[in-house]
C-alpha atoms as a PDB file:
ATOM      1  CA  UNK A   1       0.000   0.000   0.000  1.00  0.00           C
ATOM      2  CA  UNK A   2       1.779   3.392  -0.880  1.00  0.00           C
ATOM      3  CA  UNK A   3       2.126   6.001   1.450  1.00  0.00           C
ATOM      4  CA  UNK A   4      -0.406   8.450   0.091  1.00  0.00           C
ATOM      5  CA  UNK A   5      -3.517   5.826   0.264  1.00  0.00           C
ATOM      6  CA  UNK A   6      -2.439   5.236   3.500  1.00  0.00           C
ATOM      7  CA  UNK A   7      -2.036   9.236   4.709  1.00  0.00           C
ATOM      8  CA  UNK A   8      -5.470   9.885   2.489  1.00  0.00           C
ATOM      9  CA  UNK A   9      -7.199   6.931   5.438  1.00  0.00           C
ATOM     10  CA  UNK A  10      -5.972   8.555   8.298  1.00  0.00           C
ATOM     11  CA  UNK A  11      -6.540  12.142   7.319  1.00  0.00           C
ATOM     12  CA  UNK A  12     -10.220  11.193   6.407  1.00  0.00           C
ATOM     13  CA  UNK A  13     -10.581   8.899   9.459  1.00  0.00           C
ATOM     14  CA  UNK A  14      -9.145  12.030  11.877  1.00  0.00           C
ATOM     15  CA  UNK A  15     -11.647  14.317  10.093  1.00  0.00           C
ATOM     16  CA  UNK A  16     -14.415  12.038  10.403  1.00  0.00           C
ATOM     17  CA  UNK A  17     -13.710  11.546  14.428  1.00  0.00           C
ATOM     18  CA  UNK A  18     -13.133  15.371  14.769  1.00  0.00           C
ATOM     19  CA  UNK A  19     -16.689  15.804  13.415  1.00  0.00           C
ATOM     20  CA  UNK A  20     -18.067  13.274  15.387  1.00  0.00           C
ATOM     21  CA  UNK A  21     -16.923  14.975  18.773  1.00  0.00           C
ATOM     22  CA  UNK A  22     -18.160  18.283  17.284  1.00  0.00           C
ATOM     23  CA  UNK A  23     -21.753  16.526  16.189  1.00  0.00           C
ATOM     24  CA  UNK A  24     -21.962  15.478  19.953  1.00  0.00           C
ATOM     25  CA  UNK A  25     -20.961  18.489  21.871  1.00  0.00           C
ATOM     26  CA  UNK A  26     -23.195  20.624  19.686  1.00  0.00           C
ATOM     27  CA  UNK A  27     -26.356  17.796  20.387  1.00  0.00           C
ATOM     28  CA  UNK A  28     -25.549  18.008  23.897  1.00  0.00           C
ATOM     29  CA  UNK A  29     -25.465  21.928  23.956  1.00  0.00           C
ATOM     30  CA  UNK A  30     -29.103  22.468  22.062  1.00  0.00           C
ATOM     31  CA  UNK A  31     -30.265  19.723  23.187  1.00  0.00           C
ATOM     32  CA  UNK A  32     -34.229  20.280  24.527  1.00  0.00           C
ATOM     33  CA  UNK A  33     -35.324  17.754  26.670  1.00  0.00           C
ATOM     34  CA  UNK A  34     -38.823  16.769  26.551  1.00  0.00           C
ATOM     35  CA  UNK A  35     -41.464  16.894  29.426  1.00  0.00           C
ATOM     36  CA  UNK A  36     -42.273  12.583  29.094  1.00  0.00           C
ATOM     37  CA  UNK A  37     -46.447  13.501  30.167  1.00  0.00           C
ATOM     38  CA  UNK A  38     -46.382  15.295  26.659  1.00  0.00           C
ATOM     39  CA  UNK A  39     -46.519  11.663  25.293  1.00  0.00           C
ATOM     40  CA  UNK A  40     -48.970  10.185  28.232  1.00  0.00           C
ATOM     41  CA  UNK A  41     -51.551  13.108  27.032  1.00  0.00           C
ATOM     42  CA  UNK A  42     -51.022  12.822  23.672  1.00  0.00           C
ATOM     43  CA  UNK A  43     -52.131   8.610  24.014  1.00  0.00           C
ATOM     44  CA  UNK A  44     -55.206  10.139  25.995  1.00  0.00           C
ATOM     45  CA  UNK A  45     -56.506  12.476  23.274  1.00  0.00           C
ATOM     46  CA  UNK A  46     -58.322  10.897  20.377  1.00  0.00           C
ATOM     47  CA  UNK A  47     -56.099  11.618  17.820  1.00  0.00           C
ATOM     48  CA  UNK A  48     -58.328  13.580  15.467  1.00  0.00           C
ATOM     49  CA  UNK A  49     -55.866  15.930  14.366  1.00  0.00           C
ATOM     50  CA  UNK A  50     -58.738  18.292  14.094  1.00  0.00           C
ATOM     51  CA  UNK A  51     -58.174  21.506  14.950  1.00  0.00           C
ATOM     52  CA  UNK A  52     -61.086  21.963  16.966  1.00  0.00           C
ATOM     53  CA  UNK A  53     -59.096  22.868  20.352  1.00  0.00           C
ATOM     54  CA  UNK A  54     -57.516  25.653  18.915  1.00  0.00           C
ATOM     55  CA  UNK A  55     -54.158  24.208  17.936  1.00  0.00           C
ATOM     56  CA  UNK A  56     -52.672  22.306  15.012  1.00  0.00           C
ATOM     57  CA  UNK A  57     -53.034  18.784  16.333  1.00  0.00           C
ATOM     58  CA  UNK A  58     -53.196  16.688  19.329  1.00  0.00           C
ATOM     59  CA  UNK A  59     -49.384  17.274  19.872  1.00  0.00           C
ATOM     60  CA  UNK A  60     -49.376  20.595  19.804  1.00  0.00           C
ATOM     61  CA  UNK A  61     -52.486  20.448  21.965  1.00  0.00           C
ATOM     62  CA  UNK A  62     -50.927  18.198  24.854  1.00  0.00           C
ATOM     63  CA  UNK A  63     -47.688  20.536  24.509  1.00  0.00           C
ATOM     64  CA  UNK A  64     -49.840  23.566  25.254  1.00  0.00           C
ATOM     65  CA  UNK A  65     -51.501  21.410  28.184  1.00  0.00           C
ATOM     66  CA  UNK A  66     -48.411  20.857  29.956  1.00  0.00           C
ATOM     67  CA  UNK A  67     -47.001  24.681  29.499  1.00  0.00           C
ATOM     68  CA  UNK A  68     -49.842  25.731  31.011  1.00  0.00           C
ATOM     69  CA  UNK A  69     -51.007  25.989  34.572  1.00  0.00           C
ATOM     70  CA  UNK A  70     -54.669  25.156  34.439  1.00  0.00           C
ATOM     71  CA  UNK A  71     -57.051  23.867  31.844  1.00  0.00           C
ATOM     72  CA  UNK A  72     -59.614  26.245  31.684  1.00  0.00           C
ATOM     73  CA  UNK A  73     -58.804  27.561  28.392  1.00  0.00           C
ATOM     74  CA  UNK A  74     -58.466  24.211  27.292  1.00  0.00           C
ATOM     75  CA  UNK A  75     -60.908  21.602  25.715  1.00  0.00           C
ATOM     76  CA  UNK A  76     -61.090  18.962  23.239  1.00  0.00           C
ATOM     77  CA  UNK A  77     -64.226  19.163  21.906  1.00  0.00           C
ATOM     78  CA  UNK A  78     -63.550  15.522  20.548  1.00  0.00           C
ATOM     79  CA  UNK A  79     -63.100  13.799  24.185  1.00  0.00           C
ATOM     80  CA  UNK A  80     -64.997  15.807  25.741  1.00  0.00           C
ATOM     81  CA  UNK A  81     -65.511  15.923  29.520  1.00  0.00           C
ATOM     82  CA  UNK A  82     -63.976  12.750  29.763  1.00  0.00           C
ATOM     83  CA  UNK A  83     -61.002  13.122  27.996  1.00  0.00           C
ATOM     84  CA  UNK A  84     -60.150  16.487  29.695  1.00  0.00           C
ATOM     85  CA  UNK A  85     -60.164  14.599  33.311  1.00  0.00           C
ATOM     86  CA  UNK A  86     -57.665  12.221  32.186  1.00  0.00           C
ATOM     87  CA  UNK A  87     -55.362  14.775  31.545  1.00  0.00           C
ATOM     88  CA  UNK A  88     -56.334  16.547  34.265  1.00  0.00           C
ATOM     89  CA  UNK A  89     -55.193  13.569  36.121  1.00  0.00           C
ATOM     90  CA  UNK A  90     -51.907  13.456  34.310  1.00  0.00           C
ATOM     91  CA  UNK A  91     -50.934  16.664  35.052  1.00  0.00           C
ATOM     92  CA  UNK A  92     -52.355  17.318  38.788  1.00  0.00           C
ATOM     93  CA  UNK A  93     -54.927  19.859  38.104  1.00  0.00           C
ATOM     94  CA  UNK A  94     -58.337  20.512  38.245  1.00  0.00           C
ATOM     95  CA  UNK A  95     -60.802  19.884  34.629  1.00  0.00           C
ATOM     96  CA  UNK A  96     -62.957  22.675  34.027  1.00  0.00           C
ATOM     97  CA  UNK A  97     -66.167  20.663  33.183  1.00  0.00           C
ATOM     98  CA  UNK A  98     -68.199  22.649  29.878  1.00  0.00           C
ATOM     99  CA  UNK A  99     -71.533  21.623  28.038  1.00  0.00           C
ATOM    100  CA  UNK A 100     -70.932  19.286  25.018  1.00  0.00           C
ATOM    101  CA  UNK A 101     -71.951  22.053  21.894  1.00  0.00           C
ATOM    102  CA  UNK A 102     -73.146  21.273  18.506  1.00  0.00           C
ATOM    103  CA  UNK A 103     -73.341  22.316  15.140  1.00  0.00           C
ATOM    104  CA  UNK A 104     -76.074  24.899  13.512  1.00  0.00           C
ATOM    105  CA  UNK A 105     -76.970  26.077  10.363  1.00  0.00           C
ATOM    106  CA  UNK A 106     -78.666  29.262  10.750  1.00  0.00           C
ATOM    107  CA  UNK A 107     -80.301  29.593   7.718  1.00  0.00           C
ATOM    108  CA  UNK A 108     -83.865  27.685   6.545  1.00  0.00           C
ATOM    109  CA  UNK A 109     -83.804  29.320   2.729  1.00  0.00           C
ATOM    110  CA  UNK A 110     -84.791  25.827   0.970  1.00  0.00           C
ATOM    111  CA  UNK A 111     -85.407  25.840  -2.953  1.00  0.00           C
ATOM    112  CA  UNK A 112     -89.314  26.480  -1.981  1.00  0.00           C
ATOM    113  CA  UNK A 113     -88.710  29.147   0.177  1.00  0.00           C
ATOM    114  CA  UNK A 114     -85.853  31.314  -1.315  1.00  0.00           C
ATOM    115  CA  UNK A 115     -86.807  31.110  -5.498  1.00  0.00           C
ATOM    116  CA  UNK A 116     -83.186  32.024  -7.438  1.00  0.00           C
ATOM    117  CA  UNK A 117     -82.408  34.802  -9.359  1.00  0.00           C
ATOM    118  CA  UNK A 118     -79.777  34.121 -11.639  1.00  0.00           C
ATOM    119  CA  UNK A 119     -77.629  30.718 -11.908  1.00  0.00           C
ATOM    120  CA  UNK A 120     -74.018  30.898 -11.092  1.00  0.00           C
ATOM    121  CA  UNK A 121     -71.681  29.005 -14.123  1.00  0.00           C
ATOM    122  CA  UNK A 122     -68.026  29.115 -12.100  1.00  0.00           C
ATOM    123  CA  UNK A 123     -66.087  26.507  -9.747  1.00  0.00           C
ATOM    124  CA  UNK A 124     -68.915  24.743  -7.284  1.00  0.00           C
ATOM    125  CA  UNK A 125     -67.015  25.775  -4.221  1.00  0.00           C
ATOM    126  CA  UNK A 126     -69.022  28.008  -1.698  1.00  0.00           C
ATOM    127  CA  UNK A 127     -65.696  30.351  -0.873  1.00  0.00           C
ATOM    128  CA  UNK A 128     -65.208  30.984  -4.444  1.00  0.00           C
ATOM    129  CA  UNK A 129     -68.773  31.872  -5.323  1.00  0.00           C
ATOM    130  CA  UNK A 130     -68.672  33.903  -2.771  1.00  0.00           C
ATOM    131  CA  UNK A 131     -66.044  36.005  -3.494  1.00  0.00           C
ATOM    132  CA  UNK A 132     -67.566  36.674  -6.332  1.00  0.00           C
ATOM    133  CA  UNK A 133     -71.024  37.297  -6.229  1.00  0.00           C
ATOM    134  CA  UNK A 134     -73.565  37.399  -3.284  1.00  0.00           C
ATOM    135  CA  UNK A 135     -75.413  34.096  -4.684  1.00  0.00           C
ATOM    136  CA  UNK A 136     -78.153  32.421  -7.060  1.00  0.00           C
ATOM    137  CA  UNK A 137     -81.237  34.367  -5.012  1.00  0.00           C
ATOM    138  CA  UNK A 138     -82.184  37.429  -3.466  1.00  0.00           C
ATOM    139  CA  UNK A 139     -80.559  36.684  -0.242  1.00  0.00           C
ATOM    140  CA  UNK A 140     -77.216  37.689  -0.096  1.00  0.00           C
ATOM    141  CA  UNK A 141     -76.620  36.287   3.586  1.00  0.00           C
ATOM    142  CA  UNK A 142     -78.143  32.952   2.978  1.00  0.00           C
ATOM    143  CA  UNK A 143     -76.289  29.017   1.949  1.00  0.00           C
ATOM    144  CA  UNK A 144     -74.538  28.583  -1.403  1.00  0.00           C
ATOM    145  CA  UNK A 145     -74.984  25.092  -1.164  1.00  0.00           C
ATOM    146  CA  UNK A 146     -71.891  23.838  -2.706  1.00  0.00           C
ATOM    147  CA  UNK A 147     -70.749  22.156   0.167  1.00  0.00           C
ATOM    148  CA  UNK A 148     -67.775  23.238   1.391  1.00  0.00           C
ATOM    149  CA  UNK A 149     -68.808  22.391   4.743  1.00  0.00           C
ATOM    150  CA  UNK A 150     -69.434  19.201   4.349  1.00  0.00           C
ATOM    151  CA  UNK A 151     -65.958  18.510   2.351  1.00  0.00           C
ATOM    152  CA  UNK A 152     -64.257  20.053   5.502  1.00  0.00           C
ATOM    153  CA  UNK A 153     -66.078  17.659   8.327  1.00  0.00           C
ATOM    154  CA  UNK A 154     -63.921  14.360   9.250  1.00  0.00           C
ATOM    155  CA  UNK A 155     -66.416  13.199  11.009  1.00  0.00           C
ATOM    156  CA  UNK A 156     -69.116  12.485   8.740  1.00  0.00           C
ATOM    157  CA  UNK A 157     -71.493  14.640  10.610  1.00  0.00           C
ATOM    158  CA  UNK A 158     -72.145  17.114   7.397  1.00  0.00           C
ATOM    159  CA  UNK A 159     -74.503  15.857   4.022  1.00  0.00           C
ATOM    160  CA  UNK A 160     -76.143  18.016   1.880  1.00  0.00           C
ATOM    161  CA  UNK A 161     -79.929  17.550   1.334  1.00  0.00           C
ATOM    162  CA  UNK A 162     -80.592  17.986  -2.557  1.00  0.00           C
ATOM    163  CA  UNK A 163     -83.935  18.845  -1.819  1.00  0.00           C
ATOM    164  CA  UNK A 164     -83.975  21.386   0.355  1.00  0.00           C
ATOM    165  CA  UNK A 165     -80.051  22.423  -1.311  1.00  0.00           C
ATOM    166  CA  UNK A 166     -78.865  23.019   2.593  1.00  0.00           C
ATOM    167  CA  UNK A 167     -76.439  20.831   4.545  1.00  0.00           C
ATOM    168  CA  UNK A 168     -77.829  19.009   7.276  1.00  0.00           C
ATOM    169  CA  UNK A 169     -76.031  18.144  10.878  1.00  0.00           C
ATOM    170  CA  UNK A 170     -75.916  14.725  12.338  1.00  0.00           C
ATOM    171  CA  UNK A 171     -76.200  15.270  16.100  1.00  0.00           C
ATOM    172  CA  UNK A 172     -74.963  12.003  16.407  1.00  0.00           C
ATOM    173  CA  UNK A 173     -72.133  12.485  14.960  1.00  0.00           C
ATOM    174  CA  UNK A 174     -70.900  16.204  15.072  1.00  0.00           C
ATOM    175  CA  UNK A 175     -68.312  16.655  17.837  1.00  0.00           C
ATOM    176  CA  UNK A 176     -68.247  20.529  17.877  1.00  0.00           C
ATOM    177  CA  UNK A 177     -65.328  20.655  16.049  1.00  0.00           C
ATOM    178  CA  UNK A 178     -66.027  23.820  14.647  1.00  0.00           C
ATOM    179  CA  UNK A 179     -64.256  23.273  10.933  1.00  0.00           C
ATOM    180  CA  UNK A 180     -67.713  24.043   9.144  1.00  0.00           C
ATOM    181  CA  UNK A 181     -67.873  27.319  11.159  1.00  0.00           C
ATOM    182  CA  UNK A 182     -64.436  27.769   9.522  1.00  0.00           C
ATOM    183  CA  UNK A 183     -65.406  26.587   5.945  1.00  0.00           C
ATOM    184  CA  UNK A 184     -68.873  28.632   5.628  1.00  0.00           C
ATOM    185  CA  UNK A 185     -67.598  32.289   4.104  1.00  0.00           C
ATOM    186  CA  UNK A 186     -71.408  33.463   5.086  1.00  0.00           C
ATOM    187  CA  UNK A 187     -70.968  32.371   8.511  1.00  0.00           C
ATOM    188  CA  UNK A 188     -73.845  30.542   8.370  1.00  0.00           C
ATOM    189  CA  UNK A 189     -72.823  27.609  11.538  1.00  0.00           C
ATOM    190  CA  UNK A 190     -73.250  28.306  14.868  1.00  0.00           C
ATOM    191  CA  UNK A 191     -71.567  25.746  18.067  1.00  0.00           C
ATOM    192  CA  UNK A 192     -74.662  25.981  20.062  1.00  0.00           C
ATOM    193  CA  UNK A 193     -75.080  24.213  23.988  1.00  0.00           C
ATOM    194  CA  UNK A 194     -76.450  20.713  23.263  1.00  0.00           C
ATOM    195  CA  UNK A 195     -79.452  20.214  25.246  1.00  0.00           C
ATOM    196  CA  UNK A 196     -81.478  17.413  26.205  1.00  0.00           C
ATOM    197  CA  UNK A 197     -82.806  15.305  23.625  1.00  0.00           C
ATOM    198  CA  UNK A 198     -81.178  16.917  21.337  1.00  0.00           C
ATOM    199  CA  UNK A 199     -83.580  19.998  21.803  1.00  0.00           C
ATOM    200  CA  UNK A 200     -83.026  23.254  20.180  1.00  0.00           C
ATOM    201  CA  UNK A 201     -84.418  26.514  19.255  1.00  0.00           C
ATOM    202  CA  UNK A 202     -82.393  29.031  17.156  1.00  0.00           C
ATOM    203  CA  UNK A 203     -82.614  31.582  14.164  1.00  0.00           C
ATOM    204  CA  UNK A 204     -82.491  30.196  11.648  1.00  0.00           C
ATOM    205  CA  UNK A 205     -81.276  33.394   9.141  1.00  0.00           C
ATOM    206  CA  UNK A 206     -78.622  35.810   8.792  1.00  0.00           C
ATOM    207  CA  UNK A 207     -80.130  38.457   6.843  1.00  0.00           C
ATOM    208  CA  UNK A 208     -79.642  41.906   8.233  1.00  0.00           C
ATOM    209  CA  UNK A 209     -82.024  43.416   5.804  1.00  0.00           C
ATOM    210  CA  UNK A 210     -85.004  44.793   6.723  1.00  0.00           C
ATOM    211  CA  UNK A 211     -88.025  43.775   7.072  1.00  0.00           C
ATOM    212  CA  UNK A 212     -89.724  44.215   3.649  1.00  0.00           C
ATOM    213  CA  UNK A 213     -86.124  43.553   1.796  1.00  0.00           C
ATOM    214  CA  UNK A 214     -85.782  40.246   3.927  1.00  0.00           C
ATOM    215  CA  UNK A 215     -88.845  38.924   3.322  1.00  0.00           C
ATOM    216  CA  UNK A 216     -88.868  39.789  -0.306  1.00  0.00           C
ATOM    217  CA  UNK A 217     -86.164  37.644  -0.898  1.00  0.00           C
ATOM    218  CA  UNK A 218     -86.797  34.575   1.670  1.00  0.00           C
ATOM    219  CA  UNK A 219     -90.079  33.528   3.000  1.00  0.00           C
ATOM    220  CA  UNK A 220     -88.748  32.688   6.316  1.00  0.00           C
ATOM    221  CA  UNK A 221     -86.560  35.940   6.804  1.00  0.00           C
ATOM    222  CA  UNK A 222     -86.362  37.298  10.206  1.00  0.00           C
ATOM    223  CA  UNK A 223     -87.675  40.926   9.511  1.00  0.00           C
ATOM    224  CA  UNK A 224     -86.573  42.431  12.953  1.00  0.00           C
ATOM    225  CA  UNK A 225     -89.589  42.692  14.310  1.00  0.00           C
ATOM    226  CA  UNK A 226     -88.417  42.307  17.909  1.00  0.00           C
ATOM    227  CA  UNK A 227     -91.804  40.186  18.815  1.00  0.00           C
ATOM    228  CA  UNK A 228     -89.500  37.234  19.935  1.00  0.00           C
ATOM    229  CA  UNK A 229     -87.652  39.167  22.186  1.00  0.00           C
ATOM    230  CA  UNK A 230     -90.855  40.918  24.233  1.00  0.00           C
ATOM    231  CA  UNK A 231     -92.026  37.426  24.269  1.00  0.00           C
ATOM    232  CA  UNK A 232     -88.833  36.042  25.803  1.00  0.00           C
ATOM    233  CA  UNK A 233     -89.214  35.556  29.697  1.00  0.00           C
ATOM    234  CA  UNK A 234     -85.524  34.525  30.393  1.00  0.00           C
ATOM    235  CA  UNK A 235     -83.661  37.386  28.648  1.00  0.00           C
ATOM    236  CA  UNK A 236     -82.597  35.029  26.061  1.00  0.00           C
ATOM    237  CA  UNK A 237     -82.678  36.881  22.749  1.00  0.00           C
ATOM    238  CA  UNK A 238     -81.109  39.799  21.714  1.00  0.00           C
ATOM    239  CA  UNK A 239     -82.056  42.383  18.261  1.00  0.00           C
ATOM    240  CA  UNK A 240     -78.879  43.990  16.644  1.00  0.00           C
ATOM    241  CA  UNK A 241     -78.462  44.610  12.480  1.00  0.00           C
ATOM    242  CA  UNK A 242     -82.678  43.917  12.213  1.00  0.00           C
ATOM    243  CA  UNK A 243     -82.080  39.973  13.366  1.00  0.00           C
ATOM    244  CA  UNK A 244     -82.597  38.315  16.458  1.00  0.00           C
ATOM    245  CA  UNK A 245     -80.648  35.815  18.016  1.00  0.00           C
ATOM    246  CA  UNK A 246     -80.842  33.107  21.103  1.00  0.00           C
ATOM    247  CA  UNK A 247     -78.241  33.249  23.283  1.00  0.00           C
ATOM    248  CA  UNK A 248     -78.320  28.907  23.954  1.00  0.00           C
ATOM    249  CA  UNK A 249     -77.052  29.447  27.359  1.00  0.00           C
ATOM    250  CA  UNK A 250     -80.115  31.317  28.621  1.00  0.00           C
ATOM    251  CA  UNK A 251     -82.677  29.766  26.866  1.00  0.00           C
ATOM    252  CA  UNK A 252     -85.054  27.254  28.622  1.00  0.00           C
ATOM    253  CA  UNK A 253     -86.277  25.745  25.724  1.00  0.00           C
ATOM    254  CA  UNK A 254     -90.558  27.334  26.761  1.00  0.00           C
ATOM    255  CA  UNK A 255     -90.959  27.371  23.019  1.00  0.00           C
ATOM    256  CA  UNK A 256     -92.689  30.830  23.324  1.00  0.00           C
ATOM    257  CA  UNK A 257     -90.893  32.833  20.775  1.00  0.00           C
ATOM    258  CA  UNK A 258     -91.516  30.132  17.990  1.00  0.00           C
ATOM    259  CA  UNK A 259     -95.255  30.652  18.394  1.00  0.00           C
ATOM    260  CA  UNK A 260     -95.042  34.444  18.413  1.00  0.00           C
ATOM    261  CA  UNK A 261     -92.636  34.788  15.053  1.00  0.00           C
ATOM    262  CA  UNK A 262     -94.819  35.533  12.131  1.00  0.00           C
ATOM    263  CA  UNK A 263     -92.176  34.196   9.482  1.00  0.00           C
ATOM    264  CA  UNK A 264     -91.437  30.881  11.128  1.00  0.00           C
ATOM    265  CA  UNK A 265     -87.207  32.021  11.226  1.00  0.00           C
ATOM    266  CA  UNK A 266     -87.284  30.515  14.819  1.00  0.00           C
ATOM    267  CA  UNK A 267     -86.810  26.601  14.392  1.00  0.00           C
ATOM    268  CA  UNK A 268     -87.444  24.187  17.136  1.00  0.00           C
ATOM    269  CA  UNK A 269     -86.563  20.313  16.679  1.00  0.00           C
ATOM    270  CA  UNK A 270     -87.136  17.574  18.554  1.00  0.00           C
ATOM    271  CA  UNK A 271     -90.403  18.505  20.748  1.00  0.00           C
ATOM    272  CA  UNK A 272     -93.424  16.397  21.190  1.00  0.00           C
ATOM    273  CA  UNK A 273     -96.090  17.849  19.122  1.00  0.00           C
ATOM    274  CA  UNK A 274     -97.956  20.784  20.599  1.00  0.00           C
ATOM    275  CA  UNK A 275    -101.100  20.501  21.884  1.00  0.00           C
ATOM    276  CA  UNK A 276    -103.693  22.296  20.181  1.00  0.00           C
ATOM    277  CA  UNK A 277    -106.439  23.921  22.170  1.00  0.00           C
ATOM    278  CA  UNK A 278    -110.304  23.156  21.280  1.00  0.00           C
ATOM    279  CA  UNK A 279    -112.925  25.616  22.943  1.00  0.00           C
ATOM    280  CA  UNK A 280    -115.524  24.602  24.754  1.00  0.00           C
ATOM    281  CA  UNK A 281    -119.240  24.980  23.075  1.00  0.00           C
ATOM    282  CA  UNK A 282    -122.100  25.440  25.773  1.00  0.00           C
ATOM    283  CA  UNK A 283    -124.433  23.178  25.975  1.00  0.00           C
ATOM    284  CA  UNK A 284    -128.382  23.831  26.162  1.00  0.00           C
ATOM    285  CA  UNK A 285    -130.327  23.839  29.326  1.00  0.00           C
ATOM    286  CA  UNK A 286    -132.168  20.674  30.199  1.00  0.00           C
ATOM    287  CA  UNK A 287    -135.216  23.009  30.706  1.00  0.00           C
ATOM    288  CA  UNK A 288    -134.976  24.457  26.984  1.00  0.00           C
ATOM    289  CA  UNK A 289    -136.503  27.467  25.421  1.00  0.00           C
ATOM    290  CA  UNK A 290    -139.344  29.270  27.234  1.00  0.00           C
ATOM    291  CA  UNK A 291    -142.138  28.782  24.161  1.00  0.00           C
ATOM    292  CA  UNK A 292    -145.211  29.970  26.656  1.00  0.00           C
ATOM    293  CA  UNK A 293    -147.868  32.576  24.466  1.00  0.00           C
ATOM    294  CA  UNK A 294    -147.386  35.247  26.132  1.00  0.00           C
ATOM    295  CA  UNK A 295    -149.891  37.025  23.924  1.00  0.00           C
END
C-alpha cells in the first residue's frame, strides 16, 4: 500500500472523528429535553388531528396542556368531559367541566322558500362563489350550497340535502369541532349548547335586511320585528343589524318565541307535538226554550 492511500485513510478517518466529537458536543449543547407527560396526554386524546381545540393537532395540543397551569382555556371538543379529566389527572390539576356544543346552520332558505335569481356558471365551491357574487337568489346572507362544509367535516357529521339544497347536521355524529364554522364564508354555523334530547331553538337566518327587503327575498326571513324578544321571559334573545338571536345558554327551551314569530325564522326540533287547544261549546239547558204565548 503506498504512502499516500495510507495518509489519504488517516486524514479522512481524523476528520471524520473530529466531526463526530463536534456533532456530539453541539447535540448536547441544544439539546431540549422533553417533558415525558407530553406523550402520556397525547395517548389520551383521540387523535383527530382536528383543529377543533384551537391548535394544530393533538401534539401541539398536549404541549400547550403541559405549558400551562390550568385547563380552563383548554378543551377537546372531541373527548370531551372525559377526555379532559384524564389529563387533568396526568398533570395534577383541576378539569374545568363545559356543556358538550353542537353544530347549527342558521339559515332555513330551501329551494321552496328562497326562489333564485340568476344561476351561477363558475367553480362549485361556496368560498369561491362567494367572493364573487352574493349568490343564485335574493338573499345575499343565505347558503350557497356547494358544500364546502361538508368537504371540511372528518367526522361524517355534514350531508347536503338535494332537496332542500342546505347541509344538514348529524347530532350524532358532530363533535363541535367547529371546521364548518371555519369553511362557511357566510358564517352561516353556529356551536350551540347541546341540550337534552337533542332539543333546540335558534334563528335560523342571517339576513340583516329589513323587514320588507328580507322577506322579499326569503319567506322565512327574520324581519326584525323584535316580537321574539318581548315574548322572551328569560332574557334570552337579543335584536342587533334587524335579526334576532338566542343566546343557547339562557334559553329554557318554553318554546314561546316560535309561536309568536310571524315568518317561522325561529326553528325548534325535537319537541313532542304541541297541543292544540279546542274551545268549549255550551251546551243547552235541560229546561230548553221558554215557548209559553205570552200574547
Amino acid at each position: 500500500m503506498s504512502i499516500t492511500l495510507i495518509y489519504t485513510v488517516v486524514v479522512l478517518s481524523a476528520i471524520g472523528i473530529v466531526a463526530a466529537i463536534i456533532l456530539y458536543y453541539v447535540s448536547q449543547k441544544f439539546m431540549v429535553h422533553e417533558d415525558p407527560r407530553i406523550d402520556q396526554i397525547e395517548e389520551a386524546l383521540p387523535s383527530a388531528n382536528c383543529g377543533g381545540c384551537g391548535y394544530a393537532g393533538c401534539r401541539a395540543f398536549a404541549e400547550a396542556c403541559v405549558a400551562e397551569n390550568e385547563l380552563s382555556n383548554l378543551f377537546c371538543p372531541v373527548g370531551g368531559n372525559d377526555c379532559m379529566n384524564d389529563i387533568a389527572g396526568i398533570l395534577g390539576l383541576e378539569a374545568v367541566q363545559k356543556a358538550p356544543k353542537v353544530a347549527v346552520l342558521r339559515c332555513n332558505g330551501t329551494c321552496d322558500l328562497r326562489p333564485k335569481t340568476n344561476a351561477f356558471d363558475g367553480a362549485k365551491s361556496c368560498t369561491a362563489a362567494s367572493a364573487l357574487y352574493s349568490g343564485e337568489t335574493g338573499c345575499a346572507f343565505g347558503c350557497l350550497g356547494y358544500g364546502d362544509c361538508v368537504d371540511v367535516c372528518d367526522f361524517d357529521a355534514l350531508h347536503m340535502n338535494p332537496e332542500t339544497g342546505l347541509p344538514e347536521v348529524d347530532d350524532e355524529k358532530c363533535v363541535a369541532c367547529g371546521a364548518c364554522v371555519d369553511a362557511c364564508p357566510k358564517d352561516l354555523f353556529e356551536l350551540r349548547k347541546k341540550m337534552p334530547k337533542d332539543r333546540k331553538i335558534y334563528v335560523a337566518c342571517r339576513n340583516e335586511d329589513k323587514g320588507a327587503a328580507a322577506k322579499k327575498s326569503c319567506e322565512v326571513a327574520c324581519i326584525g320585528c323584535s316580537k321574539c324578544v318581548k315574548e322572551c321571559p328569560f332574557d334570552a334573545i337579543t335584536m342587533e343589524n334587524n335579526l334576532a338571536f338566542i343566546d343557547s345558554d339562557k334559553c329554557k327551551l318554553c318554546r314561546k318565541c316560535v309561536a309568536v314569530c310571524p315568518t317561522g325564522a325561529i326553528i325548534e326540533e325535537n319537541f313532542p307535538p304541541r297541543k292544540i287547544k279546542t274551545e268549549k261549546v255550551a251546551e243547552p239547558t235541560s229546561a230548553g226554550p221558554d215557548t209559553t204565548d205570552k200574547a
